[in-house]
PDB file of N, CA and C in Angstrom:
ATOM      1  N   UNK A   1     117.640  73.432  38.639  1.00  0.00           N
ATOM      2  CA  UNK A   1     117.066  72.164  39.037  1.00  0.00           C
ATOM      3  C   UNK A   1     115.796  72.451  39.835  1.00  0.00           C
ATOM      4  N   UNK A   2     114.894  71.862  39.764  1.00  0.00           N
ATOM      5  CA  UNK A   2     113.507  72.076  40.466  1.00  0.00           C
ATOM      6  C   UNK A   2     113.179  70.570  41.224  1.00  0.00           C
ATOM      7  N   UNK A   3     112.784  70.385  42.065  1.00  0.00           N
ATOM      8  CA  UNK A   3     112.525  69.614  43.226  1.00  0.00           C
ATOM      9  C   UNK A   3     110.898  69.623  43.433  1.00  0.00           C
ATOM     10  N   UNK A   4     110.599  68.803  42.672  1.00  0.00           N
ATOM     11  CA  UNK A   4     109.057  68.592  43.317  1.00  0.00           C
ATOM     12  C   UNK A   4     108.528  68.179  44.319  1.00  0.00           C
ATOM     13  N   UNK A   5     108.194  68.348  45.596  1.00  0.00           N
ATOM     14  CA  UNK A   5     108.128  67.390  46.416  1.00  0.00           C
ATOM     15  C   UNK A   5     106.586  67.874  47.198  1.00  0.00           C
ATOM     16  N   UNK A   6     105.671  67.028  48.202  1.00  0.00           N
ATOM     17  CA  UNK A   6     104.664  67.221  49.023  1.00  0.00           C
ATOM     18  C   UNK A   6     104.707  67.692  50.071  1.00  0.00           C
ATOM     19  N   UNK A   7     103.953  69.371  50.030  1.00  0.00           N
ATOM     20  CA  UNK A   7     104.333  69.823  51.218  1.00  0.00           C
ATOM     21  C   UNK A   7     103.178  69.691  52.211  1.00  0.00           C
ATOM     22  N   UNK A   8     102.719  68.665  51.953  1.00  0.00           N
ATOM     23  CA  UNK A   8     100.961  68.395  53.178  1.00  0.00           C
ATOM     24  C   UNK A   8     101.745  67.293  53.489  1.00  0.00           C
ATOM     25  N   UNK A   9     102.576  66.751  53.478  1.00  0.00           N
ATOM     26  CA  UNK A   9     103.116  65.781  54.239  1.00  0.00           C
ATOM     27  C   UNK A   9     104.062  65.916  55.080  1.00  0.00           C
ATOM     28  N   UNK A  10     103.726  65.790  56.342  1.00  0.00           N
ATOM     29  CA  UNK A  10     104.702  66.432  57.599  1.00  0.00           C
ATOM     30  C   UNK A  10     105.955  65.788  57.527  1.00  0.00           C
ATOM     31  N   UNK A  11     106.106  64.594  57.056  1.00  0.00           N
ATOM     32  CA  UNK A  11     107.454  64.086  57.060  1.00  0.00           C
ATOM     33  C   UNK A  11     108.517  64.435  55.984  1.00  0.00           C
ATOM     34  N   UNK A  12     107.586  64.637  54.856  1.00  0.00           N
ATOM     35  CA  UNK A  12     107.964  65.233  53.727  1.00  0.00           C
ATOM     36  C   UNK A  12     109.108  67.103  53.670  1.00  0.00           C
ATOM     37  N   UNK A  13     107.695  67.264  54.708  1.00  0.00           N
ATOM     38  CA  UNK A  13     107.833  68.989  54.631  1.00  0.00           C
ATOM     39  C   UNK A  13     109.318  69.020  55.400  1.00  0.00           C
ATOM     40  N   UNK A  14     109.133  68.615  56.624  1.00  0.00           N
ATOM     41  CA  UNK A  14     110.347  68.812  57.848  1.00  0.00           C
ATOM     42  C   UNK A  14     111.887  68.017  57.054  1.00  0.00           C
ATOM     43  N   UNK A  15     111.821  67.283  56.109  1.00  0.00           N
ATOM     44  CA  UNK A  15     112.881  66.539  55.656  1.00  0.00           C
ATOM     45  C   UNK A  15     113.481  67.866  54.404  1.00  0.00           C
ATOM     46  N   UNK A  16     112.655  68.065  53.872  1.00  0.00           N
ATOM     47  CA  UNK A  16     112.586  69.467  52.425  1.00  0.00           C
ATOM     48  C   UNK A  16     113.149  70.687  53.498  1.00  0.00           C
ATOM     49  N   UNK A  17     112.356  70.801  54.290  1.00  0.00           N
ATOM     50  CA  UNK A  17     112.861  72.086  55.479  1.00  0.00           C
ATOM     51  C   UNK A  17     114.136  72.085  55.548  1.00  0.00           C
ATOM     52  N   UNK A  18     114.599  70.976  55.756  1.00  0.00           N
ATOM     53  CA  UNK A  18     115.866  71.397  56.239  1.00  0.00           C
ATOM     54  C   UNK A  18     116.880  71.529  55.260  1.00  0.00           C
ATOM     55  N   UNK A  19     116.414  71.030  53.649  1.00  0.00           N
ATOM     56  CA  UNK A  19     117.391  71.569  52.918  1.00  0.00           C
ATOM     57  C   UNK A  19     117.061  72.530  52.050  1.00  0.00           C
ATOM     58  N   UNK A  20     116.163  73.328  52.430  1.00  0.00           N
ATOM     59  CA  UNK A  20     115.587  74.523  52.085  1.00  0.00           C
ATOM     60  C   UNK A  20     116.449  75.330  52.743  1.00  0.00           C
ATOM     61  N   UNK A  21     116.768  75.325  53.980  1.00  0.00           N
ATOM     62  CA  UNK A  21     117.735  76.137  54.964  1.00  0.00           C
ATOM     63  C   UNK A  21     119.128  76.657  54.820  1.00  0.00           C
ATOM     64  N   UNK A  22     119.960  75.538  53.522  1.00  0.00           N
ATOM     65  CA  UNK A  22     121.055  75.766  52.828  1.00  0.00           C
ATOM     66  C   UNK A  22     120.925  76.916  51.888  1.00  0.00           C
ATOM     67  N   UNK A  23     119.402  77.636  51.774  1.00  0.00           N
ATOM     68  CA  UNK A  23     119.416  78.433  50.476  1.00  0.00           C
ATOM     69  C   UNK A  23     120.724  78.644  49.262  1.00  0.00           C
ATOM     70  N   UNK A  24     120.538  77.101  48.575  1.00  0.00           N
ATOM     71  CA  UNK A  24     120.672  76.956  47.724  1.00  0.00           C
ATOM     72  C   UNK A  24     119.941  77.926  46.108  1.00  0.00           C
ATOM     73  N   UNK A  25     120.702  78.454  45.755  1.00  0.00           N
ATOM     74  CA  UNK A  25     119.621  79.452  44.516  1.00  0.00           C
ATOM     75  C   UNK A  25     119.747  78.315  43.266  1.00  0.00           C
ATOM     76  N   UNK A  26     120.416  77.421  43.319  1.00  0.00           N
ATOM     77  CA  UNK A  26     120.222  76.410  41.728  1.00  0.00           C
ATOM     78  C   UNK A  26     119.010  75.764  42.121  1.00  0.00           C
ATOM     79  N   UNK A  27     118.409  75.474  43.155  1.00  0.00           N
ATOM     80  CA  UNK A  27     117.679  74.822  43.671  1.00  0.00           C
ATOM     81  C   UNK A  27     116.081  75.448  43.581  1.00  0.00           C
ATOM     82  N   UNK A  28     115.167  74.740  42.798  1.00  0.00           N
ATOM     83  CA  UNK A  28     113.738  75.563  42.667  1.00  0.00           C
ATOM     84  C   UNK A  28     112.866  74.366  43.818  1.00  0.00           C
ATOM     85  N   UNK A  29     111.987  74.767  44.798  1.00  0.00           N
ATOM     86  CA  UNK A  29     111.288  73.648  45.871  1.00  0.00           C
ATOM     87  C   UNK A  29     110.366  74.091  45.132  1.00  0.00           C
ATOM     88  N   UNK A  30     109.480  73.226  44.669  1.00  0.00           N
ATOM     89  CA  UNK A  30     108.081  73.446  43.952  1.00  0.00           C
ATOM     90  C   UNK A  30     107.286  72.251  44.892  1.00  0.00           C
ATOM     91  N   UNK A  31     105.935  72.692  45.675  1.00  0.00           N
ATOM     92  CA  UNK A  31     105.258  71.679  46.190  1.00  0.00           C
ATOM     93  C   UNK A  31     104.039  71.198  45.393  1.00  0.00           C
ATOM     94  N   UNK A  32     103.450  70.232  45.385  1.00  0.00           N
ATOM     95  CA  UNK A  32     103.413  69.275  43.989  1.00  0.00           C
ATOM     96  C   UNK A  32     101.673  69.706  44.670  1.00  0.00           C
ATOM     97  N   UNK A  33     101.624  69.822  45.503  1.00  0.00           N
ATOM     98  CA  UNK A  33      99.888  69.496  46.701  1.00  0.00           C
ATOM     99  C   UNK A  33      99.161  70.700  45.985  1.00  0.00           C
ATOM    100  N   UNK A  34      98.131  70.557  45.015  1.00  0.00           N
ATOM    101  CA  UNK A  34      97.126  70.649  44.476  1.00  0.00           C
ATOM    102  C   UNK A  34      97.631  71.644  42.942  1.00  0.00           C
ATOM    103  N   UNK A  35      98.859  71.005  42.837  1.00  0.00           N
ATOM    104  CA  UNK A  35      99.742  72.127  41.278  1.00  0.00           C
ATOM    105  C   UNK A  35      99.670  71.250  40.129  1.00  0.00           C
ATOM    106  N   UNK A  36      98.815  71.963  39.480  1.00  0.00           N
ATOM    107  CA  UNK A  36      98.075  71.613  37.967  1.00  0.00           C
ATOM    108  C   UNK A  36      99.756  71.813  37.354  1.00  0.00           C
ATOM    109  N   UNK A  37     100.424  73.141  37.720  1.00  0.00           N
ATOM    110  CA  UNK A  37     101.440  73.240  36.702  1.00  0.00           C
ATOM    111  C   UNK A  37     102.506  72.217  36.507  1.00  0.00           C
ATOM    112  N   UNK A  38     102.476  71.346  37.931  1.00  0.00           N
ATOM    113  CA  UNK A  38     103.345  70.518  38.523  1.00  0.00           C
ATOM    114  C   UNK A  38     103.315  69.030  37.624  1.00  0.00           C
ATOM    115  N   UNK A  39     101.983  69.182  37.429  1.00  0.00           N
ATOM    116  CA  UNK A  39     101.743  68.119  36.614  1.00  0.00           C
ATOM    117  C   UNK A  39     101.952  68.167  35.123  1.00  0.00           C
ATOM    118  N   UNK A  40     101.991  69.173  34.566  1.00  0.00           N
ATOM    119  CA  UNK A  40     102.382  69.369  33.165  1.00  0.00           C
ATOM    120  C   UNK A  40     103.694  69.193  33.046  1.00  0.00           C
ATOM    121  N   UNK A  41     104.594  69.914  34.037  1.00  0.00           N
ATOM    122  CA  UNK A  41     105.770  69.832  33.837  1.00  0.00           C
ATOM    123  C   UNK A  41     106.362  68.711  33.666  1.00  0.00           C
ATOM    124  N   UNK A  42     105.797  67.959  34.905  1.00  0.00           N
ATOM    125  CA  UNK A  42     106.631  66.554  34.878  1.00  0.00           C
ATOM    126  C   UNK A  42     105.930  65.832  34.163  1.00  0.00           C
ATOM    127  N   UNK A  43     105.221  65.715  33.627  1.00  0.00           N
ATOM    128  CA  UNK A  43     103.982  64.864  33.039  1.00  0.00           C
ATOM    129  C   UNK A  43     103.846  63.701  33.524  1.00  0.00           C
ATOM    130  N   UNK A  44     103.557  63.875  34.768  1.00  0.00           N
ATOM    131  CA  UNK A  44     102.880  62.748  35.887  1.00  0.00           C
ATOM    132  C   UNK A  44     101.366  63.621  36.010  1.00  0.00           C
ATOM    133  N   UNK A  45     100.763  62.829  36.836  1.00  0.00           N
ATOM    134  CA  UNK A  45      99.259  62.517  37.557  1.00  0.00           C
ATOM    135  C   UNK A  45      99.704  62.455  39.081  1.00  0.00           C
ATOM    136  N   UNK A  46      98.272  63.105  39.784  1.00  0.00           N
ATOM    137  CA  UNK A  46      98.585  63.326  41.109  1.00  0.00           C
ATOM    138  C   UNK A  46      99.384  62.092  41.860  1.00  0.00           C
ATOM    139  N   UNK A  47      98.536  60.925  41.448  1.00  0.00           N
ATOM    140  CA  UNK A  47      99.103  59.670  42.048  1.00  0.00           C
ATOM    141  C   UNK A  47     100.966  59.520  42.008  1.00  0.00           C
ATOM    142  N   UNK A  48     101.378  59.911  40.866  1.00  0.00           N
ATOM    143  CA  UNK A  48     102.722  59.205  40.740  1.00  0.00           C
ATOM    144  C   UNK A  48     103.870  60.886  41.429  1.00  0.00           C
ATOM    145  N   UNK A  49     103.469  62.044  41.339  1.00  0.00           N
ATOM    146  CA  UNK A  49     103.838  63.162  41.947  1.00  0.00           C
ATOM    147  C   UNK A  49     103.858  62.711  43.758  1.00  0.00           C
ATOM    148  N   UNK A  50     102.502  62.240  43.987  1.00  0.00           N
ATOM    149  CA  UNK A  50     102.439  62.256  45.299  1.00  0.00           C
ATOM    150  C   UNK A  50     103.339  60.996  45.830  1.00  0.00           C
ATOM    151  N   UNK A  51     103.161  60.121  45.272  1.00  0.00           N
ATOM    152  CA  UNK A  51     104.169  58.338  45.066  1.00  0.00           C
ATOM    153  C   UNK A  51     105.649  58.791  45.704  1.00  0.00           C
ATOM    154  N   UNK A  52     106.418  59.693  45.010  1.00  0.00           N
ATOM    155  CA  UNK A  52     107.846  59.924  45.153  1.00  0.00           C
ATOM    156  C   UNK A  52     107.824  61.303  44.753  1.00  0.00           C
ATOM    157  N   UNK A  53     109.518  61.690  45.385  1.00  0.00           N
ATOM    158  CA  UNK A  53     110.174  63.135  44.966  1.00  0.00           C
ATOM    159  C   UNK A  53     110.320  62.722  43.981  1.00  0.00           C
ATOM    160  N   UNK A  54     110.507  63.642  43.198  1.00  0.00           N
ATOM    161  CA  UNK A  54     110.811  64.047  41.594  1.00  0.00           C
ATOM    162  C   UNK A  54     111.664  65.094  41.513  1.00  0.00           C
ATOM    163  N   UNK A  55     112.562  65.048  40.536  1.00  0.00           N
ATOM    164  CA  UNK A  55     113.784  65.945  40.401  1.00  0.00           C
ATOM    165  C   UNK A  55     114.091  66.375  38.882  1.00  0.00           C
ATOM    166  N   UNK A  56     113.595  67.712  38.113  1.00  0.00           N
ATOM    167  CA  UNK A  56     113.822  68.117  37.092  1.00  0.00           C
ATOM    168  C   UNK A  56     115.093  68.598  37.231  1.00  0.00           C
ATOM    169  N   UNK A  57     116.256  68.356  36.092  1.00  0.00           N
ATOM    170  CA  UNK A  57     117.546  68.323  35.813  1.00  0.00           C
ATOM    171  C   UNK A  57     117.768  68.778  34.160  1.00  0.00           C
ATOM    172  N   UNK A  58     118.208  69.698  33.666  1.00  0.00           N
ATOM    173  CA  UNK A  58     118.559  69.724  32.114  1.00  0.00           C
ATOM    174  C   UNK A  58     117.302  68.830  31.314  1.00  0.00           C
ATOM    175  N   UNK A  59     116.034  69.230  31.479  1.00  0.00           N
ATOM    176  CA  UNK A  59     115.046  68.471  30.871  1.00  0.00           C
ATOM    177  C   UNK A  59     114.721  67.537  31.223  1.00  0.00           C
ATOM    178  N   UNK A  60     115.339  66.378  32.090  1.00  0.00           N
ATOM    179  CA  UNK A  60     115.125  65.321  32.490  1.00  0.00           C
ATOM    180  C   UNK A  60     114.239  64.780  33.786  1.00  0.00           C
ATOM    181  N   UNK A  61     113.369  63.927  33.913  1.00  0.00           N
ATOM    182  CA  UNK A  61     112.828  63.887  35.253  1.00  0.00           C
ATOM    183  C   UNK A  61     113.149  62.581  35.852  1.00  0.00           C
ATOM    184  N   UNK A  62     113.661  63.144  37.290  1.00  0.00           N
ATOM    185  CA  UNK A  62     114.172  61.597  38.074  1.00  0.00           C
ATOM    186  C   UNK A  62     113.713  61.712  39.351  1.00  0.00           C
ATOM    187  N   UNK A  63     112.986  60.220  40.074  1.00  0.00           N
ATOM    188  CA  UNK A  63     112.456  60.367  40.443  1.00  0.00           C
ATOM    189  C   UNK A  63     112.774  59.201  41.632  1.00  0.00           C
ATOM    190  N   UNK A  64     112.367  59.673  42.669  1.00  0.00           N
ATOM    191  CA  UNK A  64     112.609  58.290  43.842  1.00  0.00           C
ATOM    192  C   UNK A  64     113.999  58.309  44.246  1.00  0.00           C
ATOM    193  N   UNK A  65     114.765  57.497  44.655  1.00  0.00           N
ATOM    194  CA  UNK A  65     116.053  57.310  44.925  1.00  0.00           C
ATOM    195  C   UNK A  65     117.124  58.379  44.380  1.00  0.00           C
ATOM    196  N   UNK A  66     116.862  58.133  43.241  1.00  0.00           N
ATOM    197  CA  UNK A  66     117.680  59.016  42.130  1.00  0.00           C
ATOM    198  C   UNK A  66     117.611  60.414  41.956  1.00  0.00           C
ATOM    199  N   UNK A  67     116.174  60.952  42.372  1.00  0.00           N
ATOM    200  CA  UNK A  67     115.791  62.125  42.527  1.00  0.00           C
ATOM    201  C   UNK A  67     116.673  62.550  44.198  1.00  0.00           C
ATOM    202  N   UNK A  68     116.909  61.745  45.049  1.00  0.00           N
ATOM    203  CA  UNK A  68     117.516  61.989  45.907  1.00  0.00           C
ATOM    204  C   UNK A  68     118.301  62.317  46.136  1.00  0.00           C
ATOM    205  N   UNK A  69     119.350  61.923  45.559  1.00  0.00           N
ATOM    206  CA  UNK A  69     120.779  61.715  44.873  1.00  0.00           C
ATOM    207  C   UNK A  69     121.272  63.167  44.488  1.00  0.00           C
ATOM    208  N   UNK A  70     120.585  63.501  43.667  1.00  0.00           N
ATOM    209  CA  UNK A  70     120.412  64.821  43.030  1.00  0.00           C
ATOM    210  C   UNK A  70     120.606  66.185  44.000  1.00  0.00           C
ATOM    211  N   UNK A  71     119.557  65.735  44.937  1.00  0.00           N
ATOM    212  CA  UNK A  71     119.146  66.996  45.817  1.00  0.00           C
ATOM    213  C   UNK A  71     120.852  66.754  46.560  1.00  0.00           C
ATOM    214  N   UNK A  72     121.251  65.757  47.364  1.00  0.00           N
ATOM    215  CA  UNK A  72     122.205  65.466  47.831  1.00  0.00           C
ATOM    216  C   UNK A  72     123.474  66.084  47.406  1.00  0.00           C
ATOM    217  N   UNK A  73     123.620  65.585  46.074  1.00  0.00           N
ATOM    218  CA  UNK A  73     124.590  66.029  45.256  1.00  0.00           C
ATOM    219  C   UNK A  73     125.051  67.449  45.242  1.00  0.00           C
ATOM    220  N   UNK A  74     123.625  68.741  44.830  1.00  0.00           N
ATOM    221  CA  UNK A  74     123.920  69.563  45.162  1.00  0.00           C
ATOM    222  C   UNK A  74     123.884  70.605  46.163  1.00  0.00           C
ATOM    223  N   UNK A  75     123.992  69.743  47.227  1.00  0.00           N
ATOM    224  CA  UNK A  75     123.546  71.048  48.644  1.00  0.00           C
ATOM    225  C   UNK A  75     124.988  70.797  49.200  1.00  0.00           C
ATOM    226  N   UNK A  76     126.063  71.211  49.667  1.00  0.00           N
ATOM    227  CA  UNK A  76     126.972  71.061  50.259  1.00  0.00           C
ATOM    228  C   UNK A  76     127.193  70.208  51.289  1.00  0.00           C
ATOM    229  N   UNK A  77     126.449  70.494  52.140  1.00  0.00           N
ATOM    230  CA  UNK A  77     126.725  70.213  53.513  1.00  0.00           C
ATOM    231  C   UNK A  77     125.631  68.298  53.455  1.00  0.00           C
ATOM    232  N   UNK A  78     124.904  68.447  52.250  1.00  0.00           N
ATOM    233  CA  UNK A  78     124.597  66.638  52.368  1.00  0.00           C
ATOM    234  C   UNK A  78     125.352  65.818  51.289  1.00  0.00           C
ATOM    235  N   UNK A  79     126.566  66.643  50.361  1.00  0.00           N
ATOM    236  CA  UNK A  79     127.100  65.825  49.616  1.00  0.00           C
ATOM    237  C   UNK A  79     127.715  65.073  50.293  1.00  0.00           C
ATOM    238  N   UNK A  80     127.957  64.752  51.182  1.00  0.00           N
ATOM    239  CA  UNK A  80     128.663  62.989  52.013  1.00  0.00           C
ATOM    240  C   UNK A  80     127.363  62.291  51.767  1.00  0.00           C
ATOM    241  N   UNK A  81     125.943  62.722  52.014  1.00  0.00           N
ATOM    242  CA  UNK A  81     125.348  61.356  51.166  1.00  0.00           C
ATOM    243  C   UNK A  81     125.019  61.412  50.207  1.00  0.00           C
ATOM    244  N   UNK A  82     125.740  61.753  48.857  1.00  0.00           N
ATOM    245  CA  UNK A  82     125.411  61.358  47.816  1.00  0.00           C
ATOM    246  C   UNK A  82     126.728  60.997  47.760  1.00  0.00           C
ATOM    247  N   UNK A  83     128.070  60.706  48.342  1.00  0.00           N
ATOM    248  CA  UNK A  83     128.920  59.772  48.499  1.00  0.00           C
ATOM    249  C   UNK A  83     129.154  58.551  48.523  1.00  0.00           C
ATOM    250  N   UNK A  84     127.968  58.648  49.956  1.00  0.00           N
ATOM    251  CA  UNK A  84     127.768  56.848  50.330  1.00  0.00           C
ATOM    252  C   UNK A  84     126.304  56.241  49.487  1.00  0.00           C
ATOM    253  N   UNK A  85     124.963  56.941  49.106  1.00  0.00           N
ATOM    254  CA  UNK A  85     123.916  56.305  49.051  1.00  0.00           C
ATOM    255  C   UNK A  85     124.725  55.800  47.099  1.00  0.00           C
ATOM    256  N   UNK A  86     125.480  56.780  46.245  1.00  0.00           N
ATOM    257  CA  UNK A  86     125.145  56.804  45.469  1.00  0.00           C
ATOM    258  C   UNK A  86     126.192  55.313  44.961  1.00  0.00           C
ATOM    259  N   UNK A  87     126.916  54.685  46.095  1.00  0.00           N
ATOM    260  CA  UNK A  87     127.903  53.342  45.731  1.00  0.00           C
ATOM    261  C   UNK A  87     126.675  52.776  45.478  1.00  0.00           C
ATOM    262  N   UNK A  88     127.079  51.685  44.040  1.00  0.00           N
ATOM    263  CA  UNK A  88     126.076  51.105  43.512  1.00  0.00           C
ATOM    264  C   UNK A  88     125.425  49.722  44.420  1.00  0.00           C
ATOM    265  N   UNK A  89     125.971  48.814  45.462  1.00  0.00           N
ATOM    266  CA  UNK A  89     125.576  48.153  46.600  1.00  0.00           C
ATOM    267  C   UNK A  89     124.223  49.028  47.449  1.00  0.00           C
ATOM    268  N   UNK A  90     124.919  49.838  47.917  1.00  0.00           N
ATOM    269  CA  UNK A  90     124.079  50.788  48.933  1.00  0.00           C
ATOM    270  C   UNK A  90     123.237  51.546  48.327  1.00  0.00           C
ATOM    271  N   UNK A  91     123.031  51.999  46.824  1.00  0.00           N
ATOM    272  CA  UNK A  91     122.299  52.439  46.276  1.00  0.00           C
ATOM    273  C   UNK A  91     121.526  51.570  45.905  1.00  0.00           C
ATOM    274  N   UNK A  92     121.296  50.270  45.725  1.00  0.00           N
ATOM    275  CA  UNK A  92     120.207  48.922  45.374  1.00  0.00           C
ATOM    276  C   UNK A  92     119.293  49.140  47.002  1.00  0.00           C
ATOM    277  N   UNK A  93     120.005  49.197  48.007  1.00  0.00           N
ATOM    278  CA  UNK A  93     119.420  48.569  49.057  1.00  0.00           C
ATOM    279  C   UNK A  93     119.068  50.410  49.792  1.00  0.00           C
ATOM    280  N   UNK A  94     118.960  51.366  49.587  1.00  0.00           N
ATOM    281  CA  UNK A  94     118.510  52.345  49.552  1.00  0.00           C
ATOM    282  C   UNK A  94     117.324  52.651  49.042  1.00  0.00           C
ATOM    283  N   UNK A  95     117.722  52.366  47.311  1.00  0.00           N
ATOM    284  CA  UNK A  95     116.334  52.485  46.770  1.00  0.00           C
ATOM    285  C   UNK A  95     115.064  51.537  47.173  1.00  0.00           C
ATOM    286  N   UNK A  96     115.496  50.316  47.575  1.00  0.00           N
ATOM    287  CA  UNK A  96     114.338  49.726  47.833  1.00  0.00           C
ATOM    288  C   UNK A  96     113.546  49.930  48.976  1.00  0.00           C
ATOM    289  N   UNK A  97     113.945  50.555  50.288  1.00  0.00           N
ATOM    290  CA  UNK A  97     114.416  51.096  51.513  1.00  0.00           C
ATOM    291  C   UNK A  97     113.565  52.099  50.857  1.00  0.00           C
ATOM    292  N   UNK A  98     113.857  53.267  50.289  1.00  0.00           N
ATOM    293  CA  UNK A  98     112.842  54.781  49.875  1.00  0.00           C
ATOM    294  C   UNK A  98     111.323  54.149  49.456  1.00  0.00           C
ATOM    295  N   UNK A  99     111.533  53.459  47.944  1.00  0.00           N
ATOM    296  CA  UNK A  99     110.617  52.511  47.838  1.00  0.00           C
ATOM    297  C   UNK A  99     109.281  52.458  49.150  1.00  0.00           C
ATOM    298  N   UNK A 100     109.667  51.797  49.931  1.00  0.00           N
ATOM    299  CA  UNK A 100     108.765  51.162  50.878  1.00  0.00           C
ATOM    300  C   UNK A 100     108.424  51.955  51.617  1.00  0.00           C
ATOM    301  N   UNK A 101     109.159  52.975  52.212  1.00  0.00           N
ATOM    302  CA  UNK A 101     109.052  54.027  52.845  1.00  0.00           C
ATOM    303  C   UNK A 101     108.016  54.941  51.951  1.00  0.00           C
ATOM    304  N   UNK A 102     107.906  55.089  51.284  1.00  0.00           N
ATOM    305  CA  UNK A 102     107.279  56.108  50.437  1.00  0.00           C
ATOM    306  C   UNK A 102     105.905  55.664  50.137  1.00  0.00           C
ATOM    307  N   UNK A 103     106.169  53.981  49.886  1.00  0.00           N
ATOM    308  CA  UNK A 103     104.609  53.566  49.522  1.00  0.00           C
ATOM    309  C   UNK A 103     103.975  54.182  50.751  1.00  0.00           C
ATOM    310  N   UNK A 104     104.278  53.671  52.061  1.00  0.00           N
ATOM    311  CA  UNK A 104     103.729  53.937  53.041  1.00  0.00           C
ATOM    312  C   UNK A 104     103.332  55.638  53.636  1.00  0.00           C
ATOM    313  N   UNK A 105     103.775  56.487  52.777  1.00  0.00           N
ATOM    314  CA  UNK A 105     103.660  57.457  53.098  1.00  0.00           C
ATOM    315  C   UNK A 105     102.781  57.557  52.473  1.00  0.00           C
ATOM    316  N   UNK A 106     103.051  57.316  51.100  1.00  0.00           N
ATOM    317  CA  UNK A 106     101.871  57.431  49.638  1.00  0.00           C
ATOM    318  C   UNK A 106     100.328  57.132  50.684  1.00  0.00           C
ATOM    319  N   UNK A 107     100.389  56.318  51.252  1.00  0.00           N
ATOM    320  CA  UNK A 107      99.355  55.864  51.365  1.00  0.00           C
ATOM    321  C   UNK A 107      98.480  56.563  52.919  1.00  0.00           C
ATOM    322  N   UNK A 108      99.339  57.145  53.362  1.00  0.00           N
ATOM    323  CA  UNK A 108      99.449  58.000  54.622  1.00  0.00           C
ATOM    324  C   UNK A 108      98.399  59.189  54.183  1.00  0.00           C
ATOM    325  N   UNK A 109      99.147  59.432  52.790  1.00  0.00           N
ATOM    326  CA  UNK A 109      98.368  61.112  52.021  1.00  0.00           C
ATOM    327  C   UNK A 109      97.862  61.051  51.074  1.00  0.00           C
ATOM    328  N   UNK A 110      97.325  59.748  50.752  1.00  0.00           N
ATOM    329  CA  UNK A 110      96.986  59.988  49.354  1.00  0.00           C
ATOM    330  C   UNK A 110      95.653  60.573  49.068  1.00  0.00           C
ATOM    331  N   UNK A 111      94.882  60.855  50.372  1.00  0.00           N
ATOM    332  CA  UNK A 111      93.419  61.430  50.399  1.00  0.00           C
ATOM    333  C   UNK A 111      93.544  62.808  49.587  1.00  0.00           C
ATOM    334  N   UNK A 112      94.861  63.387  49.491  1.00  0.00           N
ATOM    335  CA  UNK A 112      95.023  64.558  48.681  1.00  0.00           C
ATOM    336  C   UNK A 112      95.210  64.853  47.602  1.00  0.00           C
ATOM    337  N   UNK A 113      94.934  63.788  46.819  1.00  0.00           N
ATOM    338  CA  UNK A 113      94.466  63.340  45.178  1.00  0.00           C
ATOM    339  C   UNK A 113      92.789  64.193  45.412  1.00  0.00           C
ATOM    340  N   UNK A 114      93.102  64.985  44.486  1.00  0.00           N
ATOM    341  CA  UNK A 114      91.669  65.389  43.983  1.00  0.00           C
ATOM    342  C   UNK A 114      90.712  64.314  42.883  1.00  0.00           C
ATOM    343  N   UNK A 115      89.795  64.441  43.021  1.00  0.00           N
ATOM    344  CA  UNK A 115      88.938  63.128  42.583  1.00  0.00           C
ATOM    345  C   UNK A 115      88.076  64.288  41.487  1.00  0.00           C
ATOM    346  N   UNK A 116      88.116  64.071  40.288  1.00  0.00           N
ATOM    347  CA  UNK A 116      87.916  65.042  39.228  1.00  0.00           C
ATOM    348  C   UNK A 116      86.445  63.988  38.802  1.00  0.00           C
TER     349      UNK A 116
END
């Protein structure tokens, strides 16, 4: 599984930090902040990489909430929240919750879109 996420974003980085610390080996942290390869893979554009985490799975890319879920799922010590976020109630009002949170981050970093 590979984990795309922004590591020029301090809130970003320190949240990834700490489940970097489980050294997990299924787990690939790929930081998305200025990776051409990052973008092929997932076949996003800086904008929608930088937008939300992204979570490559068996070919698949998920992203936002769901990409969360994922990371949750497999680190041990945070599977209690992929317990509670992933009940389908608390998972509506989560995702929208990341959502907003994220625009606002989006918009915190988005100066780190290269302008081609």
């Amino acid at each position: 599984m590979k984990v795309y996420f922004n590591n020029s974003c301090k809130i970003c980085k320190a949240e990834i930090d700490l489940y970097k610390k489980e050294k997990i080996d299924e787990i690939n942290w790929v930081d998305i902040t200025n990776n051409d390869q990052a973008k092929i893979e997932t076949k996003k554009d800086s904008k929608e990489l930088l937008r939300r985490l992204h979570v490559e799975k068996n070919g698949q890319i998920f992203s936002g909430a769901k990409a969360f879920l994922l990371v949750w799922k497999n680190i041990p010590k945070y599977k209690f929240l992929y317990s509670i976020f992933s009940l389908p109630i608390i998972f509506q009002i989560f995702s929208i919750g990341y959502e907003i949170i994220a625009f606002f981050l989006y918009l915190k970093n988005k100066k780190q879109i290269k302008t081609n």
